[in-house]
PDB file of N, CA and C in Angstrom:
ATOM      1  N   UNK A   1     -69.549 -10.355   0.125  1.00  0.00           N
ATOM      2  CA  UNK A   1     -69.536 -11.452   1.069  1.00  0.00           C
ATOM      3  C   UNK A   1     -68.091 -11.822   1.365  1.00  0.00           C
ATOM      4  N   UNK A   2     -67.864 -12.059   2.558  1.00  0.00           N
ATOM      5  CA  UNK A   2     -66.507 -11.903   3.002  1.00  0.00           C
ATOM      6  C   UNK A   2     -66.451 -13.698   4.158  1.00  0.00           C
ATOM      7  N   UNK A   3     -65.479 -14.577   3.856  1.00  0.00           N
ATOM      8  CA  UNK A   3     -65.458 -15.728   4.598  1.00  0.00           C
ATOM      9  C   UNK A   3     -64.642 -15.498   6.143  1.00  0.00           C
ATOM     10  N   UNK A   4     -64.309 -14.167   5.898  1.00  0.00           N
ATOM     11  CA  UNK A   4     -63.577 -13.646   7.184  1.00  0.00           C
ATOM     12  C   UNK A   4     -65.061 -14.109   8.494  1.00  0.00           C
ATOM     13  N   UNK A   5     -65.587 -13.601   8.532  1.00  0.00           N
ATOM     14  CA  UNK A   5     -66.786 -13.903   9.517  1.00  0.00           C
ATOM     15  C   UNK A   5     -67.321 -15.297   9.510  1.00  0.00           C
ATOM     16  N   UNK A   6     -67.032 -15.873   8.641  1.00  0.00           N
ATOM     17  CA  UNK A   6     -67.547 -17.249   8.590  1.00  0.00           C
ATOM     18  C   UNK A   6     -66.513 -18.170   9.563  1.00  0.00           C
ATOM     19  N   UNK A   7     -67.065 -19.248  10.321  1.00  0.00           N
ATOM     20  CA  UNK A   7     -66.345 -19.827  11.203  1.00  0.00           C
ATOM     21  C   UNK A   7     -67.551 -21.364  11.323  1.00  0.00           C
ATOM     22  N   UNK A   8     -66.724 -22.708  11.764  1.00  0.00           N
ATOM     23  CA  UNK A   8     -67.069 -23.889  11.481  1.00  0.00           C
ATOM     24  C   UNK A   8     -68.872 -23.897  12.088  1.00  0.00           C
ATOM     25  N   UNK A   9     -68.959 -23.350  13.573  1.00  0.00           N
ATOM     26  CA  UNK A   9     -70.257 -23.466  14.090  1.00  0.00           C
ATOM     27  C   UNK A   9     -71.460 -22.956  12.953  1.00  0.00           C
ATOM     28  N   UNK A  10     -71.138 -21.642  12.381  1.00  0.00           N
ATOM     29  CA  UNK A  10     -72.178 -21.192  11.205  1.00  0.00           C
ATOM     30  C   UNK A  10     -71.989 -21.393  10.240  1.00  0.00           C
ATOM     31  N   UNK A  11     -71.326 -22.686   9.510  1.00  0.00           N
ATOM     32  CA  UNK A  11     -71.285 -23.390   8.390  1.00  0.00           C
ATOM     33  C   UNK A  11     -72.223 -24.521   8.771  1.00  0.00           C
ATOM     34  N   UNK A  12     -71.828 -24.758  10.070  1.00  0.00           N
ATOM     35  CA  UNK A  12     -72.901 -26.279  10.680  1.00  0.00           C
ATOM     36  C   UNK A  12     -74.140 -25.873  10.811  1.00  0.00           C
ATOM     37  N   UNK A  13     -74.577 -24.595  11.541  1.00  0.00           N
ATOM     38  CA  UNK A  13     -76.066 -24.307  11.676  1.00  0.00           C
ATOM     39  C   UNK A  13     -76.293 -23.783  10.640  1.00  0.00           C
ATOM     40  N   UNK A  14     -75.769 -23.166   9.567  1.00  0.00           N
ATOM     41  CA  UNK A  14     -76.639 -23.353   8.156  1.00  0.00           C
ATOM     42  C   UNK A  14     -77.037 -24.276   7.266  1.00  0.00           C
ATOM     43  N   UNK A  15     -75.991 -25.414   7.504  1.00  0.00           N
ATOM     44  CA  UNK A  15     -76.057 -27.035   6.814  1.00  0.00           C
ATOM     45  C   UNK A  15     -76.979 -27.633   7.394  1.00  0.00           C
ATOM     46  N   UNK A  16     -77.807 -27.032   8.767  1.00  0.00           N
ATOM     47  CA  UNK A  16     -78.755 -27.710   9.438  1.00  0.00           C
ATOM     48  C   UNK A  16     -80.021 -27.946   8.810  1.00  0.00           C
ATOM     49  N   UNK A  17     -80.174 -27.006   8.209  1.00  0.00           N
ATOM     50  CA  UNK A  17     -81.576 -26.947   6.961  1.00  0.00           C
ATOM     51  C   UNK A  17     -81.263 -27.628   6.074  1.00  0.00           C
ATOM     52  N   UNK A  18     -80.343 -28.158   5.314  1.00  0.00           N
ATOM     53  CA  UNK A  18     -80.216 -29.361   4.377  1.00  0.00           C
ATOM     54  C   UNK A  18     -80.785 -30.497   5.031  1.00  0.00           C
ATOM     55  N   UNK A  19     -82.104 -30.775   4.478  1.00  0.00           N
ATOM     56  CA  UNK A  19     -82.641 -32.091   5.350  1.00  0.00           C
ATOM     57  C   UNK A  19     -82.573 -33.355   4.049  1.00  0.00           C
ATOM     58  N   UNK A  20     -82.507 -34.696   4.776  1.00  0.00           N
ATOM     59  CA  UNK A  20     -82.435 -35.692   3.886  1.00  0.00           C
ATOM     60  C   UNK A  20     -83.749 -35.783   3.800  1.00  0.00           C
ATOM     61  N   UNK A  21     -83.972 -35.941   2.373  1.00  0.00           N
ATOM     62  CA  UNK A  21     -85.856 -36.235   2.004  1.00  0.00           C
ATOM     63  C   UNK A  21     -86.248 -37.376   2.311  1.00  0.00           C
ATOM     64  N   UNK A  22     -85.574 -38.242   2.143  1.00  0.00           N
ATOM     65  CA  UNK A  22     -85.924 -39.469   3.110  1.00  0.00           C
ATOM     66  C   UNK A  22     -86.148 -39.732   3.956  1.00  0.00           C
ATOM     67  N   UNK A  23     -85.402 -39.465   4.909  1.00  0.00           N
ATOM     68  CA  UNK A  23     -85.266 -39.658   6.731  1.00  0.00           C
ATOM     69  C   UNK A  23     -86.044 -38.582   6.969  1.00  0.00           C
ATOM     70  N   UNK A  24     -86.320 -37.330   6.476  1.00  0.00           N
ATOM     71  CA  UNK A  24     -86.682 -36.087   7.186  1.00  0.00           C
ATOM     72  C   UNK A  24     -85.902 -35.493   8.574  1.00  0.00           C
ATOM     73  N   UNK A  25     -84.517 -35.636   8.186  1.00  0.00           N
ATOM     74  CA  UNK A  25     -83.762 -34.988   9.141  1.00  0.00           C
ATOM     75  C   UNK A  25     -82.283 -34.734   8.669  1.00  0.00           C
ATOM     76  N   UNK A  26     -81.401 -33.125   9.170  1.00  0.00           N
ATOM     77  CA  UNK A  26     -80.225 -32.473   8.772  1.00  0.00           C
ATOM     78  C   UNK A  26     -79.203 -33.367   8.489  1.00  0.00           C
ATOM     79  N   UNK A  27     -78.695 -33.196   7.326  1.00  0.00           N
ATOM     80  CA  UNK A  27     -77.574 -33.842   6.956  1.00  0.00           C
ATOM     81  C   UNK A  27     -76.590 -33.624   8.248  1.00  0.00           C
ATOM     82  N   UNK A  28     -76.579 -32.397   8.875  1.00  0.00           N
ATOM     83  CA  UNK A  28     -75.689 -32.510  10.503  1.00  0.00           C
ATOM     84  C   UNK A  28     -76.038 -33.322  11.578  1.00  0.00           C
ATOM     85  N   UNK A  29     -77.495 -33.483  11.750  1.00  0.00           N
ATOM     86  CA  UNK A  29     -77.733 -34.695  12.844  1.00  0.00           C
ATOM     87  C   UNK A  29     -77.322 -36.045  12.413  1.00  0.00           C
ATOM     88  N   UNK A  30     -77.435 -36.092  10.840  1.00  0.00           N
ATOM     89  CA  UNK A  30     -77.411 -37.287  10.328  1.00  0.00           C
ATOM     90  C   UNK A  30     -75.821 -37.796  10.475  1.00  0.00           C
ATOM     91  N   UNK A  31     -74.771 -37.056  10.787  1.00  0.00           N
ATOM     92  CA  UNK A  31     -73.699 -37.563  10.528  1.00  0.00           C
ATOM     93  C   UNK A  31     -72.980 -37.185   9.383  1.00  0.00           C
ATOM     94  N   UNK A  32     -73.330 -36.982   7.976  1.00  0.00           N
ATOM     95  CA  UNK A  32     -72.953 -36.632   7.254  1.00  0.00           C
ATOM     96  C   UNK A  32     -71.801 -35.785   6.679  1.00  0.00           C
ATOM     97  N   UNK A  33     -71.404 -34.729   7.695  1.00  0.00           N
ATOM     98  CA  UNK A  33     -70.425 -33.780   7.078  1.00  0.00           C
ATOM     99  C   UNK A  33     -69.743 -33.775   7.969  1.00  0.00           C
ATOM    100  N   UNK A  34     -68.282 -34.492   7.130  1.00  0.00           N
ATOM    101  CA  UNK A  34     -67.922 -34.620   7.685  1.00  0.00           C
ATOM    102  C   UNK A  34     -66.213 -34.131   8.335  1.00  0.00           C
ATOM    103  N   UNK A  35     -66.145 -32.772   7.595  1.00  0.00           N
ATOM    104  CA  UNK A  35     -64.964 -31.600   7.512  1.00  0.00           C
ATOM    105  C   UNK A  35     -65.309 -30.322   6.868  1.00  0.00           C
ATOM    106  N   UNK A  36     -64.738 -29.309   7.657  1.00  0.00           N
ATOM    107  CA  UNK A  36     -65.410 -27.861   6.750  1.00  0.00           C
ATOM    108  C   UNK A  36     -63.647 -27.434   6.702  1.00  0.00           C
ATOM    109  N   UNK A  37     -63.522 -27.082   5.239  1.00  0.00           N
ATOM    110  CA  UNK A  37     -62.395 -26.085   5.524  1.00  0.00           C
ATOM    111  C   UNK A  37     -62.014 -24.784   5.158  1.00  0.00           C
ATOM    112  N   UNK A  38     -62.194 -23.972   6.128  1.00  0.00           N
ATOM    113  CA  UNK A  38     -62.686 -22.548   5.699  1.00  0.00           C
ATOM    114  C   UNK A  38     -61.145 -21.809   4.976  1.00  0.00           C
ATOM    115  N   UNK A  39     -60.952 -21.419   3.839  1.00  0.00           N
ATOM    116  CA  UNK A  39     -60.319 -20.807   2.944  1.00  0.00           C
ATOM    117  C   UNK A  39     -60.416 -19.150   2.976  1.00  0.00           C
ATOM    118  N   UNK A  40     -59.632 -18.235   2.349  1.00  0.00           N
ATOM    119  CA  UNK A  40     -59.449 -17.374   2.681  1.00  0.00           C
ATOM    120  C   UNK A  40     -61.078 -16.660   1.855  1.00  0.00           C
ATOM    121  N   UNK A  41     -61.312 -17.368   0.524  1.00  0.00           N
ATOM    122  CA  UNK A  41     -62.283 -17.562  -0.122  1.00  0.00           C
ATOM    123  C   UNK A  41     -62.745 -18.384  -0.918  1.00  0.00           C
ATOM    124  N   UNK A  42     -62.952 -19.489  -0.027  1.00  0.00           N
ATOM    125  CA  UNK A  42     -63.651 -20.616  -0.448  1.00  0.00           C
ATOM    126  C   UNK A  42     -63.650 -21.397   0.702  1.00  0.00           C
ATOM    127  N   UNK A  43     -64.948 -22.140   0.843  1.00  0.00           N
ATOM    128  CA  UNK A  43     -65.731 -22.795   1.899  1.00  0.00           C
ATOM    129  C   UNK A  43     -65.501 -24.624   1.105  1.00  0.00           C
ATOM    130  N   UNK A  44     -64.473 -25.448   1.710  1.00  0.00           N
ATOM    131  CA  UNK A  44     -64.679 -26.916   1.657  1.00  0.00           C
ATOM    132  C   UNK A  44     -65.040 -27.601   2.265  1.00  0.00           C
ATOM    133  N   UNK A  45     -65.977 -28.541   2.295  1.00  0.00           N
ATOM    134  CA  UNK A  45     -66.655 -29.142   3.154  1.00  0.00           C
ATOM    135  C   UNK A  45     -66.870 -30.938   2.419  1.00  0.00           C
ATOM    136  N   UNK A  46     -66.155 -31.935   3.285  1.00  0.00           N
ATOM    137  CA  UNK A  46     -66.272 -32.908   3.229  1.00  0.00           C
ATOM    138  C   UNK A  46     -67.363 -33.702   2.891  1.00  0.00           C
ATOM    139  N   UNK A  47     -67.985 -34.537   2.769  1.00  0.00           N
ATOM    140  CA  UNK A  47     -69.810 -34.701   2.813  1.00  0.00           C
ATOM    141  C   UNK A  47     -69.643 -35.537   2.641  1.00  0.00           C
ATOM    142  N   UNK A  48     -70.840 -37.085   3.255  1.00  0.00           N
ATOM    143  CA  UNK A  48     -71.027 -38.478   2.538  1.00  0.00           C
ATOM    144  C   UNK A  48     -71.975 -38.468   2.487  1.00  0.00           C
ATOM    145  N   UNK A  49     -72.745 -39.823   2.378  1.00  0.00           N
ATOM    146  CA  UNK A  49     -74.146 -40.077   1.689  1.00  0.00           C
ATOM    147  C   UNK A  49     -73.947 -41.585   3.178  1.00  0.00           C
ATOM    148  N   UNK A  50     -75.351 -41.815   3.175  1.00  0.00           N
ATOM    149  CA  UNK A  50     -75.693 -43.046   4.235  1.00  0.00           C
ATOM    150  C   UNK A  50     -75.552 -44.240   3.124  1.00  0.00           C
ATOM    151  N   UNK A  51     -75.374 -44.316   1.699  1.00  0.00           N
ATOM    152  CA  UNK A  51     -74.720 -45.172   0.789  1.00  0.00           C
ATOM    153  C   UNK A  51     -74.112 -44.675  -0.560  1.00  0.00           C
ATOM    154  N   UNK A  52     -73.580 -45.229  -1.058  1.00  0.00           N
ATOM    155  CA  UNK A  52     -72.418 -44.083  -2.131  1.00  0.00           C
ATOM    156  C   UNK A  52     -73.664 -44.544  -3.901  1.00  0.00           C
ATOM    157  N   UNK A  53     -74.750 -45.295  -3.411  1.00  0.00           N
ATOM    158  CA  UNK A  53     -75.541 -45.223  -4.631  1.00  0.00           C
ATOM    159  C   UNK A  53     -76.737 -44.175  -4.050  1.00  0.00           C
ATOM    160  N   UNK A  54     -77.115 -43.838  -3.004  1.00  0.00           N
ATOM    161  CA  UNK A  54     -78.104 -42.793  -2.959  1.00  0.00           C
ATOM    162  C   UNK A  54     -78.887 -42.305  -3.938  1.00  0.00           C
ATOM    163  N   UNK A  55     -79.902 -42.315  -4.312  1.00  0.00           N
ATOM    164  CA  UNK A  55     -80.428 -41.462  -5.642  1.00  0.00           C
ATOM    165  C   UNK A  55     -80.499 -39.943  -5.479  1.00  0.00           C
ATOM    166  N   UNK A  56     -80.736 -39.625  -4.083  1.00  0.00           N
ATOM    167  CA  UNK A  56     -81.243 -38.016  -3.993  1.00  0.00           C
ATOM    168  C   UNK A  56     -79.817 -37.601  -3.587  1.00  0.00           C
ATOM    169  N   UNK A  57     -78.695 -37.427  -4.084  1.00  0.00           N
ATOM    170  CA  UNK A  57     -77.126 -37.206  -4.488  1.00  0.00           C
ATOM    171  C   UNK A  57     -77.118 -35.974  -4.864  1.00  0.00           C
ATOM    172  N   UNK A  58     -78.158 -35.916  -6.132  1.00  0.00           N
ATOM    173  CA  UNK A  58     -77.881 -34.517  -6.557  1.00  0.00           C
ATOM    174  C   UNK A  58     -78.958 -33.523  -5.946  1.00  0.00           C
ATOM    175  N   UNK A  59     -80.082 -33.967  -5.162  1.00  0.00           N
ATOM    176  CA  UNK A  59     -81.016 -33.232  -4.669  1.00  0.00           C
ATOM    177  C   UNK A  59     -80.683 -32.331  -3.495  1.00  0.00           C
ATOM    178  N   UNK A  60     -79.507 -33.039  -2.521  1.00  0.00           N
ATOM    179  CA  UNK A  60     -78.688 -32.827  -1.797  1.00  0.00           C
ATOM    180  C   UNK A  60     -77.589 -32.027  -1.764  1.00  0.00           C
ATOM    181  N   UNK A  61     -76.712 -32.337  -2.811  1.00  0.00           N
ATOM    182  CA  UNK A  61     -75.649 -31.517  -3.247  1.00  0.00           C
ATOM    183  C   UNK A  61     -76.606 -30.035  -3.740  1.00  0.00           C
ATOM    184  N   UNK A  62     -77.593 -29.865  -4.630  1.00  0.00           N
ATOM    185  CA  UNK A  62     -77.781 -28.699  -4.825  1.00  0.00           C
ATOM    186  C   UNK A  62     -78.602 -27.878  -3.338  1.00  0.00           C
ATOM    187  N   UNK A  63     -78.991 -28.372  -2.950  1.00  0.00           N
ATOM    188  CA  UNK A  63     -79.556 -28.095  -1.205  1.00  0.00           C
ATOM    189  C   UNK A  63     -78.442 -27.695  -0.827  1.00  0.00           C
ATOM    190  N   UNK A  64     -77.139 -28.538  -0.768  1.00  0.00           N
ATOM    191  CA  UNK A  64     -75.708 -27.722   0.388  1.00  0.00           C
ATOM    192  C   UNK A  64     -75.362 -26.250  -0.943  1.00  0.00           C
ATOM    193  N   UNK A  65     -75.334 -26.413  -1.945  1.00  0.00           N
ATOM    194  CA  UNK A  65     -75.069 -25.210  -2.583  1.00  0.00           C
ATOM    195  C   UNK A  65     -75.544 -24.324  -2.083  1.00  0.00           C
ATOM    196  N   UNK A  66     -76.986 -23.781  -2.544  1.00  0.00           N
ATOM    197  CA  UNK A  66     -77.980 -23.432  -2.051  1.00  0.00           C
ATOM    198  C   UNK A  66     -78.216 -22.463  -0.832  1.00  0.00           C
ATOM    199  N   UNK A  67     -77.817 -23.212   0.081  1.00  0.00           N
ATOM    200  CA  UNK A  67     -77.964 -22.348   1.508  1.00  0.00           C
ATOM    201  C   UNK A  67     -76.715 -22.192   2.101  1.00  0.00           C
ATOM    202  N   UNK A  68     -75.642 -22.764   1.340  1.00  0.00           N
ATOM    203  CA  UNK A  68     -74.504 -22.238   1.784  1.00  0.00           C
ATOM    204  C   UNK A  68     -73.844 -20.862   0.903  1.00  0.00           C
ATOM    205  N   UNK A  69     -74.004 -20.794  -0.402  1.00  0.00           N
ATOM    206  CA  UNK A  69     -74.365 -19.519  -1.157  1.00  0.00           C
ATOM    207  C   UNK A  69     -74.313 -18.011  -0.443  1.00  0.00           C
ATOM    208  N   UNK A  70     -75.458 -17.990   0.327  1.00  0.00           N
ATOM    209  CA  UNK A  70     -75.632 -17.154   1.247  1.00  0.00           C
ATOM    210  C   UNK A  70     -74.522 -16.809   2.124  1.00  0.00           C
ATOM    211  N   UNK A  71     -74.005 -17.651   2.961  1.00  0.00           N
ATOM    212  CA  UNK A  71     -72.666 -17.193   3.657  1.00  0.00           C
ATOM    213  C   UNK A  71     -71.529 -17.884   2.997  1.00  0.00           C
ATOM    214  N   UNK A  72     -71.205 -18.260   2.070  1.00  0.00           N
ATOM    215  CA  UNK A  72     -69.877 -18.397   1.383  1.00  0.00           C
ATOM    216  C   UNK A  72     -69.817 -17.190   0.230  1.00  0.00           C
ATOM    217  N   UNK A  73     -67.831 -17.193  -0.032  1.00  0.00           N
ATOM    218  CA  UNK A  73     -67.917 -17.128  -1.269  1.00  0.00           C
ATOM    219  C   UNK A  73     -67.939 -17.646  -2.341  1.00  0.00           C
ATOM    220  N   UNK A  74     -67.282 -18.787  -1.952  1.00  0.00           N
ATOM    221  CA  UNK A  74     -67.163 -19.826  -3.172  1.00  0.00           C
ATOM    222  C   UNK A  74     -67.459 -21.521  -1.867  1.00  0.00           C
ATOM    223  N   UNK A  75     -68.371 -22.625  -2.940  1.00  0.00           N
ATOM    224  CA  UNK A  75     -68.181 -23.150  -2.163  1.00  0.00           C
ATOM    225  C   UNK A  75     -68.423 -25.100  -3.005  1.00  0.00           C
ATOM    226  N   UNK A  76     -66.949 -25.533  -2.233  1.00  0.00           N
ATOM    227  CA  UNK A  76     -66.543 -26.753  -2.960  1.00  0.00           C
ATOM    228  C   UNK A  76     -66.890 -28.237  -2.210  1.00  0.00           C
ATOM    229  N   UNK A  77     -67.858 -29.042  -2.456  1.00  0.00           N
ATOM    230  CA  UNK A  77     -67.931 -30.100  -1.730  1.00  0.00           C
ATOM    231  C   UNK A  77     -67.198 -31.304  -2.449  1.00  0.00           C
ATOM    232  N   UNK A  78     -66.655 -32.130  -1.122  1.00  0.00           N
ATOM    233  CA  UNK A  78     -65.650 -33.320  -1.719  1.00  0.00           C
ATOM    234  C   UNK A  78     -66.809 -34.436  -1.098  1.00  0.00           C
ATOM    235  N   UNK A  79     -67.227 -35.566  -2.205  1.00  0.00           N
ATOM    236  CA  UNK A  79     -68.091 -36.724  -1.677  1.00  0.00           C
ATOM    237  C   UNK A  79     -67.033 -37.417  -1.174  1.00  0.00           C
ATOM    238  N   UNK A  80     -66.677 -38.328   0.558  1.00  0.00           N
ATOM    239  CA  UNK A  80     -66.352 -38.596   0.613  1.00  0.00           C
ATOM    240  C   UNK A  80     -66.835 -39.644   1.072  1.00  0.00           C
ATOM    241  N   UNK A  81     -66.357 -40.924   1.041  1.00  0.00           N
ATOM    242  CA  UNK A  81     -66.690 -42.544   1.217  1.00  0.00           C
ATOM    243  C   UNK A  81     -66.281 -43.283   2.320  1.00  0.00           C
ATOM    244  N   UNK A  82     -65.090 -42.615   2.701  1.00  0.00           N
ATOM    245  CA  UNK A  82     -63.873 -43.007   3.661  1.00  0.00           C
ATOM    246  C   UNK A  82     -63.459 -42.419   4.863  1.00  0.00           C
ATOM    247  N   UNK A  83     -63.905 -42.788   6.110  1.00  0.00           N
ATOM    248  CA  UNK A  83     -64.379 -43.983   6.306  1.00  0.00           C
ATOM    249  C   UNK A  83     -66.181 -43.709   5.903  1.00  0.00           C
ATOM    250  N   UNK A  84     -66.711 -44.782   5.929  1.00  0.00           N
ATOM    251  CA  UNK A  84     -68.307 -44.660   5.801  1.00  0.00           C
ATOM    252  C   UNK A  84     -68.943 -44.633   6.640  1.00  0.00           C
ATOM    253  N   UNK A  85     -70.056 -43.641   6.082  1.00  0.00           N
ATOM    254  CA  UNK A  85     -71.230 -43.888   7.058  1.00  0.00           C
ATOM    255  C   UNK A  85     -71.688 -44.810   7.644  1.00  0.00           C
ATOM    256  N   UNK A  86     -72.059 -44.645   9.392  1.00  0.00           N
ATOM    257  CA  UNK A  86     -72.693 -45.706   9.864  1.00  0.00           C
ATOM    258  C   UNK A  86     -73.467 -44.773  11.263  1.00  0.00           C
ATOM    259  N   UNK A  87     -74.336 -45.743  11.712  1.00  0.00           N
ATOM    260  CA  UNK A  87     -75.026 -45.430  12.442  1.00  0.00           C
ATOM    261  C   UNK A  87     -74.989 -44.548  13.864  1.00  0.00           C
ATOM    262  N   UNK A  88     -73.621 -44.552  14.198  1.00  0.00           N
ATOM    263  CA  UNK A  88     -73.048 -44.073  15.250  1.00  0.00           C
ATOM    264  C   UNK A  88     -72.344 -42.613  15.058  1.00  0.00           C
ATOM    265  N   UNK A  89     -72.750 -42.393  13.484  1.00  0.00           N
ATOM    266  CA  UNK A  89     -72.013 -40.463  13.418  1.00  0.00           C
ATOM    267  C   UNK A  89     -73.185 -39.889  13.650  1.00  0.00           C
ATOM    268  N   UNK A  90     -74.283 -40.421  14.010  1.00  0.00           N
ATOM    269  CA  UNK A  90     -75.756 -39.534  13.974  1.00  0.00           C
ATOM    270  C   UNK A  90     -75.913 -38.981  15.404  1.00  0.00           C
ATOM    271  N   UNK A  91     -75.949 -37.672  15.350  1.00  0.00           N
ATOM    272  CA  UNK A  91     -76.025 -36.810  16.852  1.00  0.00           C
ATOM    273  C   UNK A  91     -77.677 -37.432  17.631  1.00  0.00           C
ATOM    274  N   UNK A  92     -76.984 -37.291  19.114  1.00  0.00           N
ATOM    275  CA  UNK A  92     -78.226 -37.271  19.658  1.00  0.00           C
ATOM    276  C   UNK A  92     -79.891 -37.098  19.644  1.00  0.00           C
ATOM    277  N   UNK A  93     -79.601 -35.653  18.611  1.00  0.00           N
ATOM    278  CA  UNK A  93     -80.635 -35.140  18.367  1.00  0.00           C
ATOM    279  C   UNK A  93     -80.992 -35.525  16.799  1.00  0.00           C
ATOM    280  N   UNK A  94     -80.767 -36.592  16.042  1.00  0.00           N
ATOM    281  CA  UNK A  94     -80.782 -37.347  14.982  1.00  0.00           C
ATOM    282  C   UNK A  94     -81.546 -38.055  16.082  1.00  0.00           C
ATOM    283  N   UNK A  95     -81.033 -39.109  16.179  1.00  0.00           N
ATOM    284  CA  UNK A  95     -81.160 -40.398  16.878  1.00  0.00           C
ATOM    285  C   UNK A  95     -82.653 -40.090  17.705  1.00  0.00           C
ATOM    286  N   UNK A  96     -83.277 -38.808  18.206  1.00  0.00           N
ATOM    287  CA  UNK A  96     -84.754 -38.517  18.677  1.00  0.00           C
ATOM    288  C   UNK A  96     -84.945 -38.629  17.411  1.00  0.00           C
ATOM    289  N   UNK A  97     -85.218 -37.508  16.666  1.00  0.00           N
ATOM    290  CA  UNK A  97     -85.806 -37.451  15.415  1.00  0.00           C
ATOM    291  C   UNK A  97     -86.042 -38.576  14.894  1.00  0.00           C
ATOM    292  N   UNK A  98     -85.221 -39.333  14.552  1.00  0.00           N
ATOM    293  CA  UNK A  98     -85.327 -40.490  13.548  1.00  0.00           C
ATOM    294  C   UNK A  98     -86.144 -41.636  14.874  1.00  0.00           C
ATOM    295  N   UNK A  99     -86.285 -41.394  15.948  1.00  0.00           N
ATOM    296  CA  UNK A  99     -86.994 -42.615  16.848  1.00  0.00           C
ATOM    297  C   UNK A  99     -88.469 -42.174  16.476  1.00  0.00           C
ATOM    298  N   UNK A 100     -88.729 -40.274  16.670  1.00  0.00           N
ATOM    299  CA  UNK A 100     -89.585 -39.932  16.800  1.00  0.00           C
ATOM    300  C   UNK A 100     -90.956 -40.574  15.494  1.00  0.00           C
ATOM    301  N   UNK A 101     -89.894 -40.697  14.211  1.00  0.00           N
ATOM    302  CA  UNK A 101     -90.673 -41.241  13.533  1.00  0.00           C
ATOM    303  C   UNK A 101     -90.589 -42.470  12.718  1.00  0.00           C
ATOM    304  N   UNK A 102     -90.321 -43.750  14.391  1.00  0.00           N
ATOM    305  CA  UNK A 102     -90.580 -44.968  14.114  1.00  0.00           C
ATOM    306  C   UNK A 102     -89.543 -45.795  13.744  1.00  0.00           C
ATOM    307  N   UNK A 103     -87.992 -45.218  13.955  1.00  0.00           N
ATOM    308  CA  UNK A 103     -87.036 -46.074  13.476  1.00  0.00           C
ATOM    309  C   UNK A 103     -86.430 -46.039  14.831  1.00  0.00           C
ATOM    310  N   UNK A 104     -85.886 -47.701  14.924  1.00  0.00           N
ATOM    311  CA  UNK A 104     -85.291 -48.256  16.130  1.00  0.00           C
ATOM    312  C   UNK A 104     -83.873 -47.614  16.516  1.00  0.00           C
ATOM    313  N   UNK A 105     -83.387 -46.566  16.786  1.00  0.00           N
ATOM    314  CA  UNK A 105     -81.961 -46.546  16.801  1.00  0.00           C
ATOM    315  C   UNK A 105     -81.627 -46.680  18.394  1.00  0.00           C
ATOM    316  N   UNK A 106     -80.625 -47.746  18.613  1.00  0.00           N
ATOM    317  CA  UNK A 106     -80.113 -47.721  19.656  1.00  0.00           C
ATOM    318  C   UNK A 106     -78.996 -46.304  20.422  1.00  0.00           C
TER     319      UNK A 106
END
């Protein structure tokens, strides 16, 4: 496995299948990730949580392992806090999803 072929768009559409068990939707629609930095071999990628007590933390983190595995070689996530999550990093296609099932987002 070689990170030469790896590039930011197919780090994002593989992080797309990391879904929050809660919300039932991609940690990428959600806003969440929020820097990838591709290394000669090693994949870093920024990440927050929608609160820094979250319980499903580690359910998550092993989910981005997981399916990033596959196209990394090595791969290091930084929890970051700063600035925080809020309602307005959630893509368009979050913002359906999450209406679709019953939450108000403007």
């Amino acid at each position: 496995m070689d990170n030469a072929y790896l590039n930011e768009q197919k780090v994002l559409d593989t992080l797309s299948s990391v879904i929050d068990p809660e919300l039932g939707v991609s940690i990428v629609d959600l806003g969440l990730v929020y820097k990838i930095d591709l290394q000669v071999k090693f994949l870093k990628i920024d990440v927050t949580l929608t609160t820094p007590t979250c319980p499903l933390t580690s359910y998550i983190e092993e989910q981005i392992y997981e399916v990033l595995s596959g196209i990394a070689v090595g791969v290091k996530i930084n929890w970051v806090w700063d600035p925080p999550w809020s309602i307005e990093k959630i893509t368009d296609s979050g913002k359906q999803q999450l209406q679709a099932i019953g939450y108000n987002i403007g």
